[in-house]
N, C-alpha and C. Protein backbone atom coordinates (compact mmCIF):
# COMPACT_ATOMS: atom_id res chain seq x y z
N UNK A 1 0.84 -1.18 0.00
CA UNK A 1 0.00 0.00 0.00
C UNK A 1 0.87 1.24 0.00
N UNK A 2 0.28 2.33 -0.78
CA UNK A 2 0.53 3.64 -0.33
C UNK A 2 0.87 4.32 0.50
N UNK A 3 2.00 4.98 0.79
CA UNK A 3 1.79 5.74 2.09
C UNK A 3 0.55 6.22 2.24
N UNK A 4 -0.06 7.24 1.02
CA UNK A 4 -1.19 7.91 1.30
C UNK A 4 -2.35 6.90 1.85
N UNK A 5 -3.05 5.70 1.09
CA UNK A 5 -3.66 4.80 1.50
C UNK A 5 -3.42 3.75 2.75
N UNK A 6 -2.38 4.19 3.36
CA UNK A 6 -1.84 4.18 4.85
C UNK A 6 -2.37 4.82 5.77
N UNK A 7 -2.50 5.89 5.13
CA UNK A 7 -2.94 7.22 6.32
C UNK A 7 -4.37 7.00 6.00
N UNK A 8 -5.03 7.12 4.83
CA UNK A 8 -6.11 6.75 5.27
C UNK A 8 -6.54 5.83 5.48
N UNK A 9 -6.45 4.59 5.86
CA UNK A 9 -6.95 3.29 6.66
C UNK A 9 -6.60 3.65 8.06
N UNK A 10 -5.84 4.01 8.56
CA UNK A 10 -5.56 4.64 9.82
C UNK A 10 -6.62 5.36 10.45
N UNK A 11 -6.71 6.25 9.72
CA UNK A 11 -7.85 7.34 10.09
C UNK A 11 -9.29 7.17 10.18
N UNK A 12 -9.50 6.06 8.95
CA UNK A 12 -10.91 5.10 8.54
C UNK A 12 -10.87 4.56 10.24
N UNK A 13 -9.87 3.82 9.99
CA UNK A 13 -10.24 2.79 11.81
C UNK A 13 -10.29 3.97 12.78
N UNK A 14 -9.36 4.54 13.15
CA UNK A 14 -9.36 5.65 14.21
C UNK A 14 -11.12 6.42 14.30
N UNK A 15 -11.84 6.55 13.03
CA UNK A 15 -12.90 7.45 13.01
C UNK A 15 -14.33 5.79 13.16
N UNK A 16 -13.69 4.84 13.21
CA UNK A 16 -14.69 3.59 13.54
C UNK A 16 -14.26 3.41 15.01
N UNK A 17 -13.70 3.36 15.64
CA UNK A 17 -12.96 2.85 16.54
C UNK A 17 -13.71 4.01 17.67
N UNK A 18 -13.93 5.51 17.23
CA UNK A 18 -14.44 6.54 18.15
C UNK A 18 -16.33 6.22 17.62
N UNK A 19 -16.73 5.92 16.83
CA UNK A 19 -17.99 5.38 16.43
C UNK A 19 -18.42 4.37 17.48
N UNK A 20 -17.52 3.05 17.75
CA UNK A 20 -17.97 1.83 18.13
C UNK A 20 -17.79 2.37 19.78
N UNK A 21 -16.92 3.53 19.91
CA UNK A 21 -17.09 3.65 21.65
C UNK A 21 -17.83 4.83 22.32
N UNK A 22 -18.55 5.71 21.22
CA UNK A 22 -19.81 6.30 21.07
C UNK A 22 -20.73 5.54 21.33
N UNK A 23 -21.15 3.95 20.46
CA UNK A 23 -21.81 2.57 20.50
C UNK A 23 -22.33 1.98 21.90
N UNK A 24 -20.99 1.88 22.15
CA UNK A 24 -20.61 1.15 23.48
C UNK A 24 -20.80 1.66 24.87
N UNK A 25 -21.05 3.50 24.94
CA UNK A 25 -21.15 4.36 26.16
C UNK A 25 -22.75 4.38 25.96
N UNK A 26 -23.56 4.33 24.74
CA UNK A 26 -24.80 4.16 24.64
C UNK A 26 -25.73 3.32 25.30
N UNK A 27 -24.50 2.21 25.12
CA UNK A 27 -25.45 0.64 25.37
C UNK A 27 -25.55 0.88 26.78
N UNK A 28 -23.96 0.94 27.02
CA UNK A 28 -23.57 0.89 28.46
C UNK A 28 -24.95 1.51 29.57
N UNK A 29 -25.27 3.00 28.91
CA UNK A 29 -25.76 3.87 29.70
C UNK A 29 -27.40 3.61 29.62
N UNK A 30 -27.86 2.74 28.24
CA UNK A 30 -29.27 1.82 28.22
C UNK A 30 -28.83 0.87 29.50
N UNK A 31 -27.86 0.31 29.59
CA UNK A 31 -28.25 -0.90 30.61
C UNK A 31 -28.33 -0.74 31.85
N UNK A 32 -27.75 0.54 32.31
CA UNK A 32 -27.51 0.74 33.47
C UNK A 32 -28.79 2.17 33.82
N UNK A 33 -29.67 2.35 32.64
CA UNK A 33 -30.92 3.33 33.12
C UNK A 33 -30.60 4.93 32.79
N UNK A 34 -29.55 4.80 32.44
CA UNK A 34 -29.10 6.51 32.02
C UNK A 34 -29.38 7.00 30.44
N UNK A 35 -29.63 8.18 30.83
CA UNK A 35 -29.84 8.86 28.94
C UNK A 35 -28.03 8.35 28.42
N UNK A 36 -28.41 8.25 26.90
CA UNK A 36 -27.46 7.67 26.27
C UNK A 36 -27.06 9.03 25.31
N UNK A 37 -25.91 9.10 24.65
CA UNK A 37 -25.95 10.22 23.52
C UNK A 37 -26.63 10.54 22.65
N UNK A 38 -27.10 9.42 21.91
CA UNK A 38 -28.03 9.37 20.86
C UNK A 38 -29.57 10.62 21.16
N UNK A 39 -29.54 10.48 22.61
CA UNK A 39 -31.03 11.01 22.70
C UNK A 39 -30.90 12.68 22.78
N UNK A 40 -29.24 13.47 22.78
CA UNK A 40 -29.10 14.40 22.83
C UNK A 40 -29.60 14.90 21.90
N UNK A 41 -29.72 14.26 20.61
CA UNK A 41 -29.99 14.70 19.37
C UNK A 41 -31.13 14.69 19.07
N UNK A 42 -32.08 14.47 19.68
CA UNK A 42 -33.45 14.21 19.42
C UNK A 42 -34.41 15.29 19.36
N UNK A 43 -35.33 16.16 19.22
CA UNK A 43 -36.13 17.01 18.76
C UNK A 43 -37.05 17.27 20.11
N UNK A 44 -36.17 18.22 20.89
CA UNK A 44 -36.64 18.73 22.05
C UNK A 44 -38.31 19.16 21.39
N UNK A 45 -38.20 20.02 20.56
CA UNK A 45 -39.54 20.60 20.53
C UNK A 45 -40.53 19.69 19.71
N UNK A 46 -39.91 18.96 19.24
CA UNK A 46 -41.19 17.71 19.21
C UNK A 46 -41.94 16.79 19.68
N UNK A 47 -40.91 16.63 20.93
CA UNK A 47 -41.01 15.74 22.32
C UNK A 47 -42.14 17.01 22.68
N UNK A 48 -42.00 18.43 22.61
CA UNK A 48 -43.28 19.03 23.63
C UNK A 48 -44.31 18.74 23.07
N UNK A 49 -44.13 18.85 21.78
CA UNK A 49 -45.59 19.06 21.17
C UNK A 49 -46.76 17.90 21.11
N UNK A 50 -45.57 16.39 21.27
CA UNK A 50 -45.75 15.27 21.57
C UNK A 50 -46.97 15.43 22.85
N UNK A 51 -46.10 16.03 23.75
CA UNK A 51 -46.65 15.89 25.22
C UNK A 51 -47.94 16.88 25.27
N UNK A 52 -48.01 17.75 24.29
CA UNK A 52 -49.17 18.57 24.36
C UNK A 52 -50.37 17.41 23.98
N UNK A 53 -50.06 16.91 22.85
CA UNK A 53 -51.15 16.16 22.00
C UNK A 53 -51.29 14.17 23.30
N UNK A 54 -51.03 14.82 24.37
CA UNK A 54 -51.47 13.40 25.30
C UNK A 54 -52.90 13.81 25.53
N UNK A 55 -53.43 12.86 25.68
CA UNK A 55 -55.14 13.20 26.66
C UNK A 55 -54.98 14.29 27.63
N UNK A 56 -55.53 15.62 27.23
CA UNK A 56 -55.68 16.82 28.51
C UNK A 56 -56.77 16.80 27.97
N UNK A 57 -57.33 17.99 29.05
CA UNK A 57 -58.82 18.61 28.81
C UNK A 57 -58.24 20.26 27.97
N UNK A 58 -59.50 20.51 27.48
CA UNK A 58 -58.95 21.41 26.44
C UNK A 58 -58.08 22.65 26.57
N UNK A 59 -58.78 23.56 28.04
CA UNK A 59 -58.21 24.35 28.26
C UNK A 59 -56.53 24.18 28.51
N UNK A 60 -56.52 22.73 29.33
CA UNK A 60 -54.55 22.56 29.85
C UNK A 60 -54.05 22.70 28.29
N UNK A 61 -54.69 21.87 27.11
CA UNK A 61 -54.11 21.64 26.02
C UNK A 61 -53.92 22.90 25.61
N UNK A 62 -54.58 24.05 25.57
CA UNK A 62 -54.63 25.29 25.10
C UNK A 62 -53.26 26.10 25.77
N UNK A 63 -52.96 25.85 27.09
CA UNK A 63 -52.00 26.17 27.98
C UNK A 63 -50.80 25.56 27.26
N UNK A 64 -51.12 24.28 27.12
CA UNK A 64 -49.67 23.85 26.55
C UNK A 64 -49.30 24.33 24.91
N UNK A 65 -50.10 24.42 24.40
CA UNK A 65 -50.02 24.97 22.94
C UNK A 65 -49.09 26.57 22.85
N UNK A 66 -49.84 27.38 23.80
CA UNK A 66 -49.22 28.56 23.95
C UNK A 66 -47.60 28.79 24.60
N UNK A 67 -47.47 27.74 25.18
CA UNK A 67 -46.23 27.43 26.09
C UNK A 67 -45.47 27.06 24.70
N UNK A 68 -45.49 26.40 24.26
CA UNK A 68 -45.19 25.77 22.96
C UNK A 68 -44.84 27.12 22.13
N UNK A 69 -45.71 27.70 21.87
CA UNK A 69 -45.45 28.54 20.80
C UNK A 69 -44.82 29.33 21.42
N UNK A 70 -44.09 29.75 22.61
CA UNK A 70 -43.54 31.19 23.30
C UNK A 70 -41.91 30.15 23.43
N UNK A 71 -42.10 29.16 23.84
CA UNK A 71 -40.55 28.41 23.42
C UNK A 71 -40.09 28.22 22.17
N UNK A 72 -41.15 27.83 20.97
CA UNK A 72 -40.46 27.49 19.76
C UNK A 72 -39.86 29.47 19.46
N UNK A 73 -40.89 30.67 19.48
CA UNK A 73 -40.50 31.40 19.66
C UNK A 73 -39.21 32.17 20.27
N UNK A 74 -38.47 31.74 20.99
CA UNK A 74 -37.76 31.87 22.05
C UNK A 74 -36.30 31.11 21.63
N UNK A 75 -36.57 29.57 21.69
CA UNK A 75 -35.29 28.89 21.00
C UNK A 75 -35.30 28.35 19.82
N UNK A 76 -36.71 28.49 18.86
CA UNK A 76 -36.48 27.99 17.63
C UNK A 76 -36.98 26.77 17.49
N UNK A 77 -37.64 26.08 16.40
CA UNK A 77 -38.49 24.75 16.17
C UNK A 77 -37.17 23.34 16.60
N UNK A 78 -35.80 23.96 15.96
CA UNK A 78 -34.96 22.92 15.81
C UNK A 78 -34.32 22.92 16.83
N UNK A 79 -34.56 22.65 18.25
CA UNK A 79 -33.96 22.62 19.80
C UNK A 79 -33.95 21.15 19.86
N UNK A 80 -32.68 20.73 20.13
CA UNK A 80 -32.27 19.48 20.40
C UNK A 80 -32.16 19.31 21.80
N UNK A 81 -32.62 18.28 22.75
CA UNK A 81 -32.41 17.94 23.92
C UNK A 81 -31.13 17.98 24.37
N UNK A 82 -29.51 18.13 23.64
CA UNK A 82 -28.59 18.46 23.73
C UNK A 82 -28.75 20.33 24.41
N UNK A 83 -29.06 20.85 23.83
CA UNK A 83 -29.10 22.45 23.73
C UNK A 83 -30.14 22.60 24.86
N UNK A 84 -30.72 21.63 25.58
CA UNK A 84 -31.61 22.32 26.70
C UNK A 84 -31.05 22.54 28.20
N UNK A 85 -30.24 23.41 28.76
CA UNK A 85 -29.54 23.57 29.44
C UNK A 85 -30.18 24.45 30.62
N UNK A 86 -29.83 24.51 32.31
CA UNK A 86 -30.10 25.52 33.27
C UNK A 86 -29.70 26.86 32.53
N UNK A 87 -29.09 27.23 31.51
CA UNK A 87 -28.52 28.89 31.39
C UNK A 87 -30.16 28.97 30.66
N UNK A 88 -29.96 27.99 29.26
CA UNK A 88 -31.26 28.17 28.41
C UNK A 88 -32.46 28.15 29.64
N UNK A 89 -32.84 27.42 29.94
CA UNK A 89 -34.10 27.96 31.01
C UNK A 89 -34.28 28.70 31.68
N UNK A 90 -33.48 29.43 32.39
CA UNK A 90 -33.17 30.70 32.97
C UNK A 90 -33.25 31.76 31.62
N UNK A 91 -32.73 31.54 30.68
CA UNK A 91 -33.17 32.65 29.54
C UNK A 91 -34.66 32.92 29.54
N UNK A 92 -35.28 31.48 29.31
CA UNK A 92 -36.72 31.09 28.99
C UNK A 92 -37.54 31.98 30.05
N UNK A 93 -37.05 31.87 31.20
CA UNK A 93 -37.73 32.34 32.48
C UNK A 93 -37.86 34.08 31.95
N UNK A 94 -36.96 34.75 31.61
CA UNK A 94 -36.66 36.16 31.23
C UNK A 94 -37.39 36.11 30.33
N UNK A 95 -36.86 35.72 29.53
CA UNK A 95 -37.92 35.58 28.00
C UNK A 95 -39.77 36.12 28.84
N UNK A 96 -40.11 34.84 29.03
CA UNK A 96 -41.69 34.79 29.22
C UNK A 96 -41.73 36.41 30.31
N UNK A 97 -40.95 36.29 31.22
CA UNK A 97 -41.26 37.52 32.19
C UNK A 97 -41.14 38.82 31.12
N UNK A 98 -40.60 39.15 30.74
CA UNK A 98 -41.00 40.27 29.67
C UNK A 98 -42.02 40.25 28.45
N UNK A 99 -42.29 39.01 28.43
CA UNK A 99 -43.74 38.99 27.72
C UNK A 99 -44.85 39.11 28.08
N UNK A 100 -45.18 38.71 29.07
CA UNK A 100 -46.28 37.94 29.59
C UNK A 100 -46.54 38.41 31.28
N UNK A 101 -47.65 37.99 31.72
CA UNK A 101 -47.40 38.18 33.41
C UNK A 101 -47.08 37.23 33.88
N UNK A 102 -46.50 37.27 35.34
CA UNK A 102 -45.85 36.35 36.05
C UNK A 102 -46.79 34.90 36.46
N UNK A 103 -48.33 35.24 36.43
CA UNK A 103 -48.72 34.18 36.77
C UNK A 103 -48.66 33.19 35.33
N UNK A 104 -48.99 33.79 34.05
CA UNK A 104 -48.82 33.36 32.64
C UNK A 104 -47.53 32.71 33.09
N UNK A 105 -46.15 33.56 33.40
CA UNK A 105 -45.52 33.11 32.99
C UNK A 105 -44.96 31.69 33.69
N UNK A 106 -45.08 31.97 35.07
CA UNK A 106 -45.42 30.38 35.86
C UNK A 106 -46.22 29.61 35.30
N UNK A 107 -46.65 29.24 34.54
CA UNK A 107 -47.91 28.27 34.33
C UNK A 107 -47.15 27.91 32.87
N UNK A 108 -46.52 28.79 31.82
CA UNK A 108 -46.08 28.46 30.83
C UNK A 108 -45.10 27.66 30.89
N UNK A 109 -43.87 27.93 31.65
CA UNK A 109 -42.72 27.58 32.58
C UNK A 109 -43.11 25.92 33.53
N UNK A 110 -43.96 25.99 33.51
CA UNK A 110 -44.24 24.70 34.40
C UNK A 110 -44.68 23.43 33.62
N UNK A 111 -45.22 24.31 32.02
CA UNK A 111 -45.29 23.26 31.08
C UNK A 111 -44.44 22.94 30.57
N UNK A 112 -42.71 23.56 30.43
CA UNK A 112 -41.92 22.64 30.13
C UNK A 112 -41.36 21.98 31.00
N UNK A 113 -41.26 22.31 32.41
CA UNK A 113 -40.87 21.42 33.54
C UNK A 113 -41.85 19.62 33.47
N UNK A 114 -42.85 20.13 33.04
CA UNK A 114 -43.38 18.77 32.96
C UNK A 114 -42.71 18.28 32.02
N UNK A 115 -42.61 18.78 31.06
CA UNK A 115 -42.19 17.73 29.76
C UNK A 115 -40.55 17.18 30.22
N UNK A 116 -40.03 17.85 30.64
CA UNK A 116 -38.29 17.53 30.88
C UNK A 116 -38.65 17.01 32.06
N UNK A 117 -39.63 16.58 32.77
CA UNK A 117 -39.69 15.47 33.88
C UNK A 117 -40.48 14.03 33.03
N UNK A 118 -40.73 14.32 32.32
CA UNK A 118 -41.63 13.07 31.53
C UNK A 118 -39.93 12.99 30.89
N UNK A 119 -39.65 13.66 30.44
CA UNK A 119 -38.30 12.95 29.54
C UNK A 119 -37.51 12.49 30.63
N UNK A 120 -36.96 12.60 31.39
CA UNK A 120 -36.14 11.98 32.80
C UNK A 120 -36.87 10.37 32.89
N UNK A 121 -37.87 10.65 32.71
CA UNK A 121 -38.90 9.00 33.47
C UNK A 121 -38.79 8.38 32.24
N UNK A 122 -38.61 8.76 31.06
CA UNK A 122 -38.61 7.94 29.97
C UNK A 122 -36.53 7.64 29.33
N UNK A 123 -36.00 8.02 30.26
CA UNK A 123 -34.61 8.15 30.20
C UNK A 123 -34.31 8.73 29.14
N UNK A 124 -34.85 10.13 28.71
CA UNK A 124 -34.24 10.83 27.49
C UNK A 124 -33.11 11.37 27.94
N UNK A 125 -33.56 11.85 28.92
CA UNK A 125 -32.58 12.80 29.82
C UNK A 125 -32.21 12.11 31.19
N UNK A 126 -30.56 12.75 31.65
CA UNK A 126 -30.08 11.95 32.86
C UNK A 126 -30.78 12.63 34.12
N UNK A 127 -31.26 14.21 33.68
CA UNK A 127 -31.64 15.07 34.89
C UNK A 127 -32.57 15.69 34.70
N UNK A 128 -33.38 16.52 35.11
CA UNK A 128 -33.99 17.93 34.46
C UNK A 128 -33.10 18.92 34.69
N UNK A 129 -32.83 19.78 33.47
CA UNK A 129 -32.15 20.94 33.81
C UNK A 129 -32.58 22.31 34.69
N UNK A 130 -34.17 22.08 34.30
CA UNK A 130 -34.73 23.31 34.73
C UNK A 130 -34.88 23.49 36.53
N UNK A 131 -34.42 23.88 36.67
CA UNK A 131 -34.69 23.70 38.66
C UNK A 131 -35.01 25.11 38.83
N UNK A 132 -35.23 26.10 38.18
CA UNK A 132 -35.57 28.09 38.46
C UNK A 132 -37.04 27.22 38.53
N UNK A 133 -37.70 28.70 39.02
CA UNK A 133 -39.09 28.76 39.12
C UNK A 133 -39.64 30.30 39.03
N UNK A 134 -40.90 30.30 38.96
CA UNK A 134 -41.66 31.71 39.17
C UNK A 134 -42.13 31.71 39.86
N UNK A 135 -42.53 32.88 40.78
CA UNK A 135 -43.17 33.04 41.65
C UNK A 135 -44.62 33.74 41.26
N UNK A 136 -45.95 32.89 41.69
CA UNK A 136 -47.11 33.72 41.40
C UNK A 136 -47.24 34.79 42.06
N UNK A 137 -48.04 36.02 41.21
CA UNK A 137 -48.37 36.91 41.97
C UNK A 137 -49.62 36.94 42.90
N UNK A 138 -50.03 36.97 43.82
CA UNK A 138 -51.50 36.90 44.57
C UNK A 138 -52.41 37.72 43.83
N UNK A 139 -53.19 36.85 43.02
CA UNK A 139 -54.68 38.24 42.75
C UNK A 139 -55.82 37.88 43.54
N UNK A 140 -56.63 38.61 44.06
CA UNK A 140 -57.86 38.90 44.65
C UNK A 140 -58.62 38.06 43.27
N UNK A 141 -59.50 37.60 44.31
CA UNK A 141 -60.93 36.92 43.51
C UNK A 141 -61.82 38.41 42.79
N UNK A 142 -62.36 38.60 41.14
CA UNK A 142 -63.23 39.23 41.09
C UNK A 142 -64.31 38.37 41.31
N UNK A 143 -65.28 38.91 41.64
CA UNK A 143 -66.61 38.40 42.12
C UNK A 143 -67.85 39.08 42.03
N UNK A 144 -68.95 39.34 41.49
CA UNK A 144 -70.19 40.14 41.86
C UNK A 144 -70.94 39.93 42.82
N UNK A 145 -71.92 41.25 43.69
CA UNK A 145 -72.51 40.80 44.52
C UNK A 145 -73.68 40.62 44.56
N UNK A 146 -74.56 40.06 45.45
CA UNK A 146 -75.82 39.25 44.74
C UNK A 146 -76.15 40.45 44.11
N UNK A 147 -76.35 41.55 44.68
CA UNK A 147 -77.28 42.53 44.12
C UNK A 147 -77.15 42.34 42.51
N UNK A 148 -75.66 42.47 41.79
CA UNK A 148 -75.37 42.86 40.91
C UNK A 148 -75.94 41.10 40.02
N UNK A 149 -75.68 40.63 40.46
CA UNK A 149 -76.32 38.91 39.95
C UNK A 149 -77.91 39.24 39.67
N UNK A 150 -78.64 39.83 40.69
CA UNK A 150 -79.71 39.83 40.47
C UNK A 150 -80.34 40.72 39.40
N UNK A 151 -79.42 41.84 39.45
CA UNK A 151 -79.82 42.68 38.25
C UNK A 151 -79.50 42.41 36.91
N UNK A 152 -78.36 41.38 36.93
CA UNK A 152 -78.11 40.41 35.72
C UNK A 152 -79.29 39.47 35.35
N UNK A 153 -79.62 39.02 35.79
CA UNK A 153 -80.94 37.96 36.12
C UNK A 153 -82.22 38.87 35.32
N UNK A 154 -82.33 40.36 35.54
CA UNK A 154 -83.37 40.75 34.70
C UNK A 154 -83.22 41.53 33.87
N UNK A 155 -82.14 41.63 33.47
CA UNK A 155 -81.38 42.15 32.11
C UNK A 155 -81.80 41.24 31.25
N UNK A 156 -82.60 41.85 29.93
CA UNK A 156 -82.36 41.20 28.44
C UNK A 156 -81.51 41.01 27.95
N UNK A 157 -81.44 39.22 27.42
CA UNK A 157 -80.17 39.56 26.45
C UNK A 157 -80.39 38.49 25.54
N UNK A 158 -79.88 38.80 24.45
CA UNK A 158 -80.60 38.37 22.77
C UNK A 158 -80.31 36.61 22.71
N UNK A 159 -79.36 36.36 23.47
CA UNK A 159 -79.34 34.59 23.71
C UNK A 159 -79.04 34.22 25.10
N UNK A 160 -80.28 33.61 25.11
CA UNK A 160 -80.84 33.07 26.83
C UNK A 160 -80.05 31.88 27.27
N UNK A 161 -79.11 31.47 26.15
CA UNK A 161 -78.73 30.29 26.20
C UNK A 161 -77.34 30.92 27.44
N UNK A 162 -76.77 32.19 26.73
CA UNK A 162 -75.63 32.31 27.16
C UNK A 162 -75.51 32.74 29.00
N UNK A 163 -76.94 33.81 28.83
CA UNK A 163 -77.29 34.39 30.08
C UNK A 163 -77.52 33.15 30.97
N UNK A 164 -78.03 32.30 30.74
CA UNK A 164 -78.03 30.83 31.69
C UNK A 164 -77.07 30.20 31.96
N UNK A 165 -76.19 30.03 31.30
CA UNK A 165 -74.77 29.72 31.53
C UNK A 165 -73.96 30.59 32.48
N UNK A 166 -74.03 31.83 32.26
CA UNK A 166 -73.26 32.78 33.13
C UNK A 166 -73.82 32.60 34.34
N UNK A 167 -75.33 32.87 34.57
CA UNK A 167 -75.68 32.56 35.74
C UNK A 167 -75.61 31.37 36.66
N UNK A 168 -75.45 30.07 35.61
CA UNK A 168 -75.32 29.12 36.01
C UNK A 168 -73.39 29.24 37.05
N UNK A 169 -72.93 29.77 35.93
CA UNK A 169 -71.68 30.10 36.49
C UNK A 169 -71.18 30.54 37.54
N UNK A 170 -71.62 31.94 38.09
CA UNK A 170 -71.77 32.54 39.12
C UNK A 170 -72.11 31.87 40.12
N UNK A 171 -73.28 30.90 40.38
CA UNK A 171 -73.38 30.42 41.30
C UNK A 171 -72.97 29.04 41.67
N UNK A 172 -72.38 28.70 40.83
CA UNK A 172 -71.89 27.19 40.67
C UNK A 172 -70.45 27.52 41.14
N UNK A 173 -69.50 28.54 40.83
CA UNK A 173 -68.02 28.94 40.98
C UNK A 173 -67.40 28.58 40.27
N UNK A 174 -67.82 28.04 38.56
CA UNK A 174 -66.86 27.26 37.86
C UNK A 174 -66.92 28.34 36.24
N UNK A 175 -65.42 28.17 35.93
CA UNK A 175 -65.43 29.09 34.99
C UNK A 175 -65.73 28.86 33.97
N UNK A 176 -65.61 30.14 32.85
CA UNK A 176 -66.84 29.48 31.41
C UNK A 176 -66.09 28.33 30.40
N UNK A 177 -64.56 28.24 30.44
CA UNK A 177 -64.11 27.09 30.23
C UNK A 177 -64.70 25.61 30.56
N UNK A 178 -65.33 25.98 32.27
CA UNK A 178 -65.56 24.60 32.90
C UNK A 178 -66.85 24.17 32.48
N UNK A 179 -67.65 25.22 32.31
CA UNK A 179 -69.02 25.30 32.06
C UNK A 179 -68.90 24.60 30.75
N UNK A 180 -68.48 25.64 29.92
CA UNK A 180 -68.48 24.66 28.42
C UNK A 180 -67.76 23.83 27.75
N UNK A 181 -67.56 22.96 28.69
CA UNK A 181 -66.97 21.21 28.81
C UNK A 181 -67.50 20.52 29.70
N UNK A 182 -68.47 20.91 30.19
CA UNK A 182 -69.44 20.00 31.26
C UNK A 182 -70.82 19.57 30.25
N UNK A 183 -70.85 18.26 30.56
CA UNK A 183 -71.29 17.08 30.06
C UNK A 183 -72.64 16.71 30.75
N UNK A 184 -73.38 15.74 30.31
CA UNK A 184 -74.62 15.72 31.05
C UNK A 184 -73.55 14.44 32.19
N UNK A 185 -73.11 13.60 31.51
CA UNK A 185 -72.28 12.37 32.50
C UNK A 185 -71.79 12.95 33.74
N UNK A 186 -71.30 14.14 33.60
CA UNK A 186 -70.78 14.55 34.65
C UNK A 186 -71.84 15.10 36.03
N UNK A 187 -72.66 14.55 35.68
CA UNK A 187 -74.16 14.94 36.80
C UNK A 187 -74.06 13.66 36.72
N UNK A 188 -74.27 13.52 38.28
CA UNK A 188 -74.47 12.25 39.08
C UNK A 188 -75.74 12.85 40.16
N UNK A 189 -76.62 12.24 40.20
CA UNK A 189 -77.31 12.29 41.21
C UNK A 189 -77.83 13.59 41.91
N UNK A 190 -77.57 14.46 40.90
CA UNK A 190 -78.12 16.14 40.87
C UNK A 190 -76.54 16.71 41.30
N UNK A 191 -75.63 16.18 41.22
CA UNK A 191 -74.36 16.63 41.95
C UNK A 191 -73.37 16.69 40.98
N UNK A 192 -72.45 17.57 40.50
CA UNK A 192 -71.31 17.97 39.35
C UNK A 192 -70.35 17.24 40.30
């Protein structure tokens, strides 16, 4: 052989040889329960969107959709589980706080903490990176008082369907999300 065809068979094995122990730290880290390399590469933001589209009720799904769109926003569709780091989530945290309010932004923030804890349990990942948090802000309940209920009650309004619902609302304590996803099944025995 060639010198030149020397050097490269050398280099051929040398660049198999770092392949097969790439291979081998994989397996290793399947057998023993740890994320492997392979999964660094995997499509962080498809894994969310994954986790959006599990069985929720509509409104969480709506929560997670928006969470979704303020991260792909933020780091881009093509975020590899490699690139999801404590600095990047701490960005994320800034990010949403200048967008959004703090309770938004806790609640957005908590939907990717779920997902990077579902990836931990499914060994994508060795850890969660994200360990920051938000702090909610306290808001006061709005509320009307009967008076103002009652004068709702004899107010016209062009669909009776809706005015029954609201009222139903008000005194039930459940919001118009809850209202309009409540089912007849969900009455048991005159009881929600």
């Amino acid at each position: 052989l060639e010198k030149n065809d020397r050097f490269q068979n050398r280099e051929t094995m040398k660049m198999a040889e770092e392949i097969r122990a790439k291979r081998q730290l994989d397996f290793q880290a399947d057998a023993h329960g740890l994320a492997g390399t392979h999964n660094r590469k995997a499509s962080f933001f498809k894994y969310l969107q994954a986790q959006a589209d599990l069985k929720r009720r509509p409104n969480t799904k709506a929560s997670w959709k928006r969470s979704i769109g303020h991260f792909g926003d933020f780091a881009g569709e093509g975020i590899v589980f490699g690139d999801v780091t404590p600095q990047l989530i701490e960005k994320f945290k800034t990010y949403l706080l200048n967008r959004v309010s703090a309770n938004s932004a806790h609640c957005y923030l908590a939907r990717i903490k779920t997902a990077l804890n579902q990836a931990v349990r499914e060994n994508i990942l060795a850890v969660n990176p994200a360990k920051t948090t938000i702090r909610l802000n306290e808001t006061l309940p709005v509320h009307l008082s009967i008076k103002e209920i009652r004068k709702l009650a004899k107010t016209p309004c062009a669909n009776d369907q809706v005015k029954q619902a609201f009222l139903f609302s008000c005194f039930s304590g459940l919001r118009f999300s809850d209202v309009n996803a409540l089912t007849w099944d969900q009455v048991k025995d005159e009881y929600l």
